[in-house]
Protein backbone atom coordinates (compact mmCIF):
# COMPACT_ATOMS: atom_id res chain seq x y z
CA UNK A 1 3.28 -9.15 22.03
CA UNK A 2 0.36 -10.67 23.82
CA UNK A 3 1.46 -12.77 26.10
CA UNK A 4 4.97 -11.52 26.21
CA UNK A 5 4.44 -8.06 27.71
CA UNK A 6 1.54 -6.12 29.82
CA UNK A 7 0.26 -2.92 28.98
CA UNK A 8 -1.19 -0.72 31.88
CA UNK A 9 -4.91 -1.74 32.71
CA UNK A 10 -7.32 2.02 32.91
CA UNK A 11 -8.17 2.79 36.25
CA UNK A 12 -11.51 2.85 37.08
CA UNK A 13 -11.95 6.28 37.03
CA UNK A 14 -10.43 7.03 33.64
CA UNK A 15 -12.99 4.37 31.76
CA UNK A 16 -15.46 6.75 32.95
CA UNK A 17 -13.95 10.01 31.63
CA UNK A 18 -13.12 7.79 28.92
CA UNK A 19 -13.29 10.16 25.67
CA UNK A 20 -13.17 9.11 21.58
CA UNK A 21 -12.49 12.56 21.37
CA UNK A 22 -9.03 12.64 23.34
CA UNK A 23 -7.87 9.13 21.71
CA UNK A 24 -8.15 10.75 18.39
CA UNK A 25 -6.75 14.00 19.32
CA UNK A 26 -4.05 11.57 21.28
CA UNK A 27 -3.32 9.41 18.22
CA UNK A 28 -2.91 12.14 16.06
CA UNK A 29 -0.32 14.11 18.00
CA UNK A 30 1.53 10.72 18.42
CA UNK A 31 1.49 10.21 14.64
CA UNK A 32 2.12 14.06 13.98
CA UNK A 33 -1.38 14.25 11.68
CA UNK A 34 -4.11 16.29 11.67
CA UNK A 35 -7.04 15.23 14.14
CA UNK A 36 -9.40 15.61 11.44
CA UNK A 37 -7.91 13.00 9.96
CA UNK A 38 -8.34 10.43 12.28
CA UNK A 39 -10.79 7.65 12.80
CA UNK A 40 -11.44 5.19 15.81
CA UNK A 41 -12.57 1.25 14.45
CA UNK A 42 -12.16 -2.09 16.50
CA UNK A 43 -9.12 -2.86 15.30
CA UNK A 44 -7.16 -2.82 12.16
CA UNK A 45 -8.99 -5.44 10.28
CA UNK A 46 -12.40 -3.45 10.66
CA UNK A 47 -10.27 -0.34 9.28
CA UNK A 48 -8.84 -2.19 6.46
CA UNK A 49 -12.48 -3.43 5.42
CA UNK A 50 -14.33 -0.35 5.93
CA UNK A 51 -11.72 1.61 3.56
CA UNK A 52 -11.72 -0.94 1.02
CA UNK A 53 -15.66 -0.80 0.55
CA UNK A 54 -15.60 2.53 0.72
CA UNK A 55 -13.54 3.01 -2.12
CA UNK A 56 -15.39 0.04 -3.48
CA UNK A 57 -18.67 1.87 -3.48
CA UNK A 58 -16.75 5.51 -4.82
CA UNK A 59 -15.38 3.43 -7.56
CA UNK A 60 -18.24 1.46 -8.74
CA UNK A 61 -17.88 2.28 -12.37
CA UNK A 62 -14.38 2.49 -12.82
CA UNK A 63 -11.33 -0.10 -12.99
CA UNK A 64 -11.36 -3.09 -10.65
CA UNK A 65 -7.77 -3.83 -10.58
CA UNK A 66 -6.28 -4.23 -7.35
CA UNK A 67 -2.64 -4.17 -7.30
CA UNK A 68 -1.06 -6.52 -4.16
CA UNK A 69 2.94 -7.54 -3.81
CA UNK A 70 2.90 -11.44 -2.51
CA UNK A 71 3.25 -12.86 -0.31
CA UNK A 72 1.18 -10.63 1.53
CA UNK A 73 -1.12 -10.10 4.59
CA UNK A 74 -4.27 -12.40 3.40
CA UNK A 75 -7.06 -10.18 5.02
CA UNK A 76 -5.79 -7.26 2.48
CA UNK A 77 -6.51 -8.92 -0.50
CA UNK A 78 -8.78 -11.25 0.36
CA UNK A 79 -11.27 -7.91 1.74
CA UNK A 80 -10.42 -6.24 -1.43
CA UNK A 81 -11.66 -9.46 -3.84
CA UNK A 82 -14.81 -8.96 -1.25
CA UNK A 83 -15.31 -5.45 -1.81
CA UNK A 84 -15.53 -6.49 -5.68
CA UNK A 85 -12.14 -5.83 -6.93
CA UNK A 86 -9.50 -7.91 -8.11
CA UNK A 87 -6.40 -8.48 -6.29
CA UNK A 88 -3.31 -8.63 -8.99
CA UNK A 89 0.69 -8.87 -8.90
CA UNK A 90 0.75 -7.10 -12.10
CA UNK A 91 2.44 -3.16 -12.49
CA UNK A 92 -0.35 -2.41 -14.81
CA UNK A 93 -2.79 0.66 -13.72
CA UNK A 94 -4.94 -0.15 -11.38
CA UNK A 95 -7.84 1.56 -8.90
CA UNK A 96 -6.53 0.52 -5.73
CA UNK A 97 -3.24 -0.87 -4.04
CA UNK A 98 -3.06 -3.14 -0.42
CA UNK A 99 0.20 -3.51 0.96
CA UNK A 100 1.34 -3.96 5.09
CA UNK A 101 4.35 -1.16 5.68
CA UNK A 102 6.48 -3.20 7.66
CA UNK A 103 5.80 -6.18 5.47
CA UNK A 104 3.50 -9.25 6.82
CA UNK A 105 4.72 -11.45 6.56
CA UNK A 106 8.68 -10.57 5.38
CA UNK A 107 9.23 -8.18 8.41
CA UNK A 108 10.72 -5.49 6.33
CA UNK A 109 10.30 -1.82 5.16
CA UNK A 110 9.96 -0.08 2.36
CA UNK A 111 11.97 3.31 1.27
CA UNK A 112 9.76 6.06 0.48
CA UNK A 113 11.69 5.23 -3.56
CA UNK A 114 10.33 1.65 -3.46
CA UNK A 115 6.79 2.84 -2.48
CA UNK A 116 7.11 5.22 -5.14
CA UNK A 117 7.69 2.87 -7.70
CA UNK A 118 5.22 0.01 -6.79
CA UNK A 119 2.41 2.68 -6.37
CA UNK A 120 3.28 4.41 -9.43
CA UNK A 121 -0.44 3.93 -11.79
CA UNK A 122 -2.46 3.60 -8.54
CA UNK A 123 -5.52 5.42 -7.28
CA UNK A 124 -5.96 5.02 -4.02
CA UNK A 125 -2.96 2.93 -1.86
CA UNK A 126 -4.20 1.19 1.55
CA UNK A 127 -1.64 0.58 3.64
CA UNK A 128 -1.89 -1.76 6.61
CA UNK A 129 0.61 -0.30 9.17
CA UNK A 130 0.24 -2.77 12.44
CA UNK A 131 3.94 -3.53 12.69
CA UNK A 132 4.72 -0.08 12.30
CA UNK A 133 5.34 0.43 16.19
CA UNK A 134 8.30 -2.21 16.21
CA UNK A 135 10.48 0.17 13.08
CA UNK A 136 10.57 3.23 15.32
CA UNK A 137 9.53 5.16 11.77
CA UNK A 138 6.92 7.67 11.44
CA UNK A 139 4.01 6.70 9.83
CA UNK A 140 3.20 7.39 6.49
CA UNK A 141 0.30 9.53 6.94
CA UNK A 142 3.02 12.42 7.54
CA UNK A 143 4.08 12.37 4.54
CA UNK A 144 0.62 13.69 3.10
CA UNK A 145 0.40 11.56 0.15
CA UNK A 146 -2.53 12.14 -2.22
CA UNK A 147 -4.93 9.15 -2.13
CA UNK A 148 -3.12 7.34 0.60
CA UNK A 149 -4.93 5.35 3.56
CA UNK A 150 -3.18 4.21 6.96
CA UNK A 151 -4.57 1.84 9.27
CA UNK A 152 -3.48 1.05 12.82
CA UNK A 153 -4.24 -0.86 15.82
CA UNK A 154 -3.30 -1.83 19.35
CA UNK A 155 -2.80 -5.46 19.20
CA UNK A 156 0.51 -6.02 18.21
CA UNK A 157 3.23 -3.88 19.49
CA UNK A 158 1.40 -2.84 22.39
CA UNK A 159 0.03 -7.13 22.90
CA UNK A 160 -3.62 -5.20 23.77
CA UNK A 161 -6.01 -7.99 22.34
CA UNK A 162 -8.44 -7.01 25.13
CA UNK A 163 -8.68 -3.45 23.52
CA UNK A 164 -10.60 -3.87 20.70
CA UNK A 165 -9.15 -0.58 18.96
CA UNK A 166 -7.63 0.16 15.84
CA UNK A 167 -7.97 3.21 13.53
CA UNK A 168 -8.16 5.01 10.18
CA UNK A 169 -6.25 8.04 9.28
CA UNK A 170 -7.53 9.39 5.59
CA UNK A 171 -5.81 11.47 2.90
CA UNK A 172 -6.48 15.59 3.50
CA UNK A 173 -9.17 15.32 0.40
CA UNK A 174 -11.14 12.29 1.56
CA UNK A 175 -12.27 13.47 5.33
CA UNK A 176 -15.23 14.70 4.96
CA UNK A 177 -16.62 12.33 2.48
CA UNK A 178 -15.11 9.43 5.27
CA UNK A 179 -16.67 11.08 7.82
CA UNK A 180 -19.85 10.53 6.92
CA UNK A 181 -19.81 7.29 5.99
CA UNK A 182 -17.80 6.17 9.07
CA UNK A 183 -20.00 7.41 11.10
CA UNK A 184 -22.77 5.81 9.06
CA UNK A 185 -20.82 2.19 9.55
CA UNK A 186 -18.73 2.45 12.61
CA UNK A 187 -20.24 2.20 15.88
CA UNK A 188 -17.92 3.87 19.23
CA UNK A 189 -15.44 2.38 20.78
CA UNK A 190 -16.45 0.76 24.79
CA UNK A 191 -15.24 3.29 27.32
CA UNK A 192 -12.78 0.29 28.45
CA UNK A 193 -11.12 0.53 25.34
CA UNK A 194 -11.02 4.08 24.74
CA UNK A 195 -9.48 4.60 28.15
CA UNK A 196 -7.08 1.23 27.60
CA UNK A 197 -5.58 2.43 24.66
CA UNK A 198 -5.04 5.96 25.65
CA UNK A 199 -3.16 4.35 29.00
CA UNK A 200 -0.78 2.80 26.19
CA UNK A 201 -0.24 5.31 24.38
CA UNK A 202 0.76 7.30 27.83
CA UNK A 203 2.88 4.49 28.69
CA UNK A 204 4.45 3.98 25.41
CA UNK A 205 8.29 4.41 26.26
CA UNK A 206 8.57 1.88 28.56
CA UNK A 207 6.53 -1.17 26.46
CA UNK A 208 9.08 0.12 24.08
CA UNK A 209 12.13 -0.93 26.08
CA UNK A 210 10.25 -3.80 27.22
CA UNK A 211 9.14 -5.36 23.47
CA UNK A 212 12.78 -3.96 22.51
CA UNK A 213 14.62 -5.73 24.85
CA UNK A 214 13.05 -9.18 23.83
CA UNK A 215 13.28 -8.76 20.12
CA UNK A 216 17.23 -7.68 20.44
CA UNK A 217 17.71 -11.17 22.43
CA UNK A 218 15.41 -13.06 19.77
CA UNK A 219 17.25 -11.62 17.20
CA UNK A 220 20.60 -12.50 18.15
CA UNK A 221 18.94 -16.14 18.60
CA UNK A 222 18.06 -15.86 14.87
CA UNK A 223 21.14 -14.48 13.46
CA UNK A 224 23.31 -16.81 15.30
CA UNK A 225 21.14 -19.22 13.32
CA UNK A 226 20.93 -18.48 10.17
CA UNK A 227 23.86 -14.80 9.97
CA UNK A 228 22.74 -15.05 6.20
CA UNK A 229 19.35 -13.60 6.80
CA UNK A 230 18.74 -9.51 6.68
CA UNK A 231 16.98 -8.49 10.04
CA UNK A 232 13.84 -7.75 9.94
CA UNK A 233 12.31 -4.55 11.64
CA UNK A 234 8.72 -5.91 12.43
CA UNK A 235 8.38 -8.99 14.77
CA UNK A 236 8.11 -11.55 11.66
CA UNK A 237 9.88 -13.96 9.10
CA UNK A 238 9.65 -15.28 5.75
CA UNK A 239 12.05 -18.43 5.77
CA UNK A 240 12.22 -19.65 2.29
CA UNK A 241 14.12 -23.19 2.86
CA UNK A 242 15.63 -23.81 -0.26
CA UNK A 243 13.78 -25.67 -3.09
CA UNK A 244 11.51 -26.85 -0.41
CA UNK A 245 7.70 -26.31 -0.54
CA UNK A 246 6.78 -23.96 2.17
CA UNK A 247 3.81 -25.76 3.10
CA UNK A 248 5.57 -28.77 3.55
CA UNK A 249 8.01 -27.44 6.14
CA UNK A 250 4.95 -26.35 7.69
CA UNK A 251 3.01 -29.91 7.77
CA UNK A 252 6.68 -31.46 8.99
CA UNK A 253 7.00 -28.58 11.94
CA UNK A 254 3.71 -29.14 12.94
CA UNK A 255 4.46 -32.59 13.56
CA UNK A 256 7.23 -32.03 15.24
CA UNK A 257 5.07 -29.56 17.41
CA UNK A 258 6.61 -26.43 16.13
CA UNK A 259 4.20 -23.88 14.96
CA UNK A 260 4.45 -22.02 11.72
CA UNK A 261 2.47 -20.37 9.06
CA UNK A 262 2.07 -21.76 5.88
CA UNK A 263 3.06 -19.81 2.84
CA UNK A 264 0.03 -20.01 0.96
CA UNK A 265 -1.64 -18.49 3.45
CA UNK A 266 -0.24 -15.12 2.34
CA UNK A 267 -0.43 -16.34 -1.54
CA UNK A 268 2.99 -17.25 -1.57
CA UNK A 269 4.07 -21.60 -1.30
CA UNK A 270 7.70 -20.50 -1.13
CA UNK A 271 8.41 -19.98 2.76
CA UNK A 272 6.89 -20.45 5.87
CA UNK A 273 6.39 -17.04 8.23
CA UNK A 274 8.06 -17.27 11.66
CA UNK A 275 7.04 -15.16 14.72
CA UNK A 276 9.96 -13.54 16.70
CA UNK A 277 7.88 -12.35 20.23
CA UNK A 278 7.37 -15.10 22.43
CA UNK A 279 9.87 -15.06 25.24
CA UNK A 280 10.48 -18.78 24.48
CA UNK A 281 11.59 -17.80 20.97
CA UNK A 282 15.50 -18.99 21.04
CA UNK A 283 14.65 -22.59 22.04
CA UNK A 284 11.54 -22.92 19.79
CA UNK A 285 13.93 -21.53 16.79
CA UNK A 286 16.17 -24.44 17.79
CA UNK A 287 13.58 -26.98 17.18
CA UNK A 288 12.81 -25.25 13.56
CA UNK A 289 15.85 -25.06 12.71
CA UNK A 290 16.00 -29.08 13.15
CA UNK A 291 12.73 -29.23 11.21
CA UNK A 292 14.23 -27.20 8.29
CA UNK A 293 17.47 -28.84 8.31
CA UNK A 294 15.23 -32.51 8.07
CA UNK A 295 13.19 -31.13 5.35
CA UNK A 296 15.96 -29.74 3.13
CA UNK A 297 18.07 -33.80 3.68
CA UNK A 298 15.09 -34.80 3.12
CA UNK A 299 14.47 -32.71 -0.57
CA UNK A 300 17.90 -33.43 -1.72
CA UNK A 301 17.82 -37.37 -1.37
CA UNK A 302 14.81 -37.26 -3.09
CA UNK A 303 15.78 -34.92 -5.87
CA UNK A 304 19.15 -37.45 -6.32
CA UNK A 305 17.08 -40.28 -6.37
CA UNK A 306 14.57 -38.35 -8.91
CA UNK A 307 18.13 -38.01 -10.82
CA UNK A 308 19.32 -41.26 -10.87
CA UNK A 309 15.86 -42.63 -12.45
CA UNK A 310 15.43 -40.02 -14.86
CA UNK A 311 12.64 -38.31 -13.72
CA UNK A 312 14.16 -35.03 -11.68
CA UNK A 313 11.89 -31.62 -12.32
CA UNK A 314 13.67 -28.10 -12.17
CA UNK A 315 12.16 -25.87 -10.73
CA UNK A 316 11.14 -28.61 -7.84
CA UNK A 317 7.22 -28.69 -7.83
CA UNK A 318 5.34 -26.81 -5.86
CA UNK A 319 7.42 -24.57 -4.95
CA UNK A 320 6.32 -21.28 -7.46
CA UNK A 321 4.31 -18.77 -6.09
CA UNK A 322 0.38 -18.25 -5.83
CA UNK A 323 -1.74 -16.10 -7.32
CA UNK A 324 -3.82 -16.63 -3.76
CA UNK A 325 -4.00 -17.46 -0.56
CA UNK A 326 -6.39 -20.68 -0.75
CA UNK A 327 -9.86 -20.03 0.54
């Protein structure tokens, strides 16, 4: 939401009170976990990492299987194949799963049955929950899952980029053990940013009405658009145009000066993702929707032609899915 919304600047005298202390204890009565649980990084990516090499380093002998469902958010997999495991689509067992709860970059949310069934054989799940602000749903550290890791950060819902503060909460049986590397790894938060994020969190039910009130409008805009598409709950959309290449609509946008993100980028050439926060979002889904409705005239003419010379391909190239997000 940077950009789109404020959130409160500390006062001067609060960035010198600033505690780590109280933002933990803050977080975790916000997120209805125990304290002890919780753990301050600069953002969500540095969580994300640090978790993944830890369990990297605790699982140095045993399977290296990384189960991820594309497309997906690239710094999840990508940081695991890093950490020395091996990111995989497959439902066979594996050490450790990476998935976003809302989904980045298909904007929706699992049931507590789905995550049941695509973390079924898996040690330890990491789950990346930085949209989890815009769903209005708990978090899924309450639910005490064995083995399960949720990360967190300021930057989206709450548009803080100048906060550099996200944060770890651990399963019951991994705290201590967390604790002491985090506190080999992690160095503290700035007073500024301790004190920033606790001034969101205190402020949190109006940015709520005000992200809220801009995502109902730029919803409408997209469902008057395209009424076929379910709504996502997280500020983000994965348009699969169909039998068109992903990263072709996104070459063709750009052109047109619309900005989009490829689909391989999140390991998946089958859709582009969309961003739904900008105030300006109705008119620049206009000029998409132009893009996608050149790109698809543009597929069938040359599928027809393809037909009429004998040399048509089903499924159209290009468009399966990747294993990866290109390097």
């Amino acid at each position: 939401m940077v950009g789109s919304i404020r959130h409160p600047l500390p006062a001067r005298r609060s960035i010198r009170s600033a505690s780590p202390v109280d933002l933990c204890t803050e977080l975790a009565r916000s997120l209805r976990v125990d304290p002890r649980r919780m753990f301050l990084t600069h953002g969500a990516t540095e969580g994300n990492a640090g978790v993944l090499f830890f369990l990297a380093r605790r699982n140095h002998a045993g399977s290296r299987r990384c189960r991820v469902r594309y497309p997906e958010y690239p710094p999840l997999f990508d940081t695991a194949r890093w950490a020395g495991f091996e990111p995989t689509d497959s439902m066979a067992p594996a050490a450790i799963g990476v998935l976003s709860q809302p989904r980045n970059p298909e904007g929706h949310l699992w049931t507590s049955s789905e995550l049941d069934r695509w973390t079924d054989g898996v040690g330890d799940v990491v789950v990346d929950e930085t949209f989890r602000e815009f769903s209005g749903r708990d978090s899924i550290a309450t639910q005490n899952r064995p083995h399960c890791w949720t990360i967190g950060s300021f930057t989206k819902f709450f548009g803080a980029d100048d906060l550099r503060v996200g944060f770890v909460v651990t399963p019951e049986e991994d705290v201590e053990e967390y604790a002491r590397f985090h506190g080999l790894v992690h160095d503290e938060l700035s007073p500024y940013s301790t004190a920033g994020a606790l001034a969101c969190l205190h402020a949190l039910p109006r940015i709520r009405r005000d992200v809220s009130a801009i995502l109902q409008r730029n919803l409408a805009a997209l469902h008057a658009e395209l009424p076929e598409v379910l709504a996502p709950v997280a500020p983000v959309l994965f348009d699969r145009v169909p039998n068109v290449d992903g990263d072709s609509v996104a070459r063709q946008a750009l052109a047109a000066s619309v900005l989009v993100c490829p689909g391989s980028y999140f390991g998946d050439r089958t859709g582009v993702r969309i961003g739904l926060t900008r105030r300006s979002f109705p008119r620049d889904f206009a000029a998409y929707m132009e893009v996608r409705e050149r790109a698809g005239r543009s597929r069938l003419r040359r599928s027809r032609a393809a037909q009429r010379s004998g040399t048509a391909r089903w499924p159209p190239a290009g468009t399966g899915r990747a294993r990866a997000a290109p390097s």
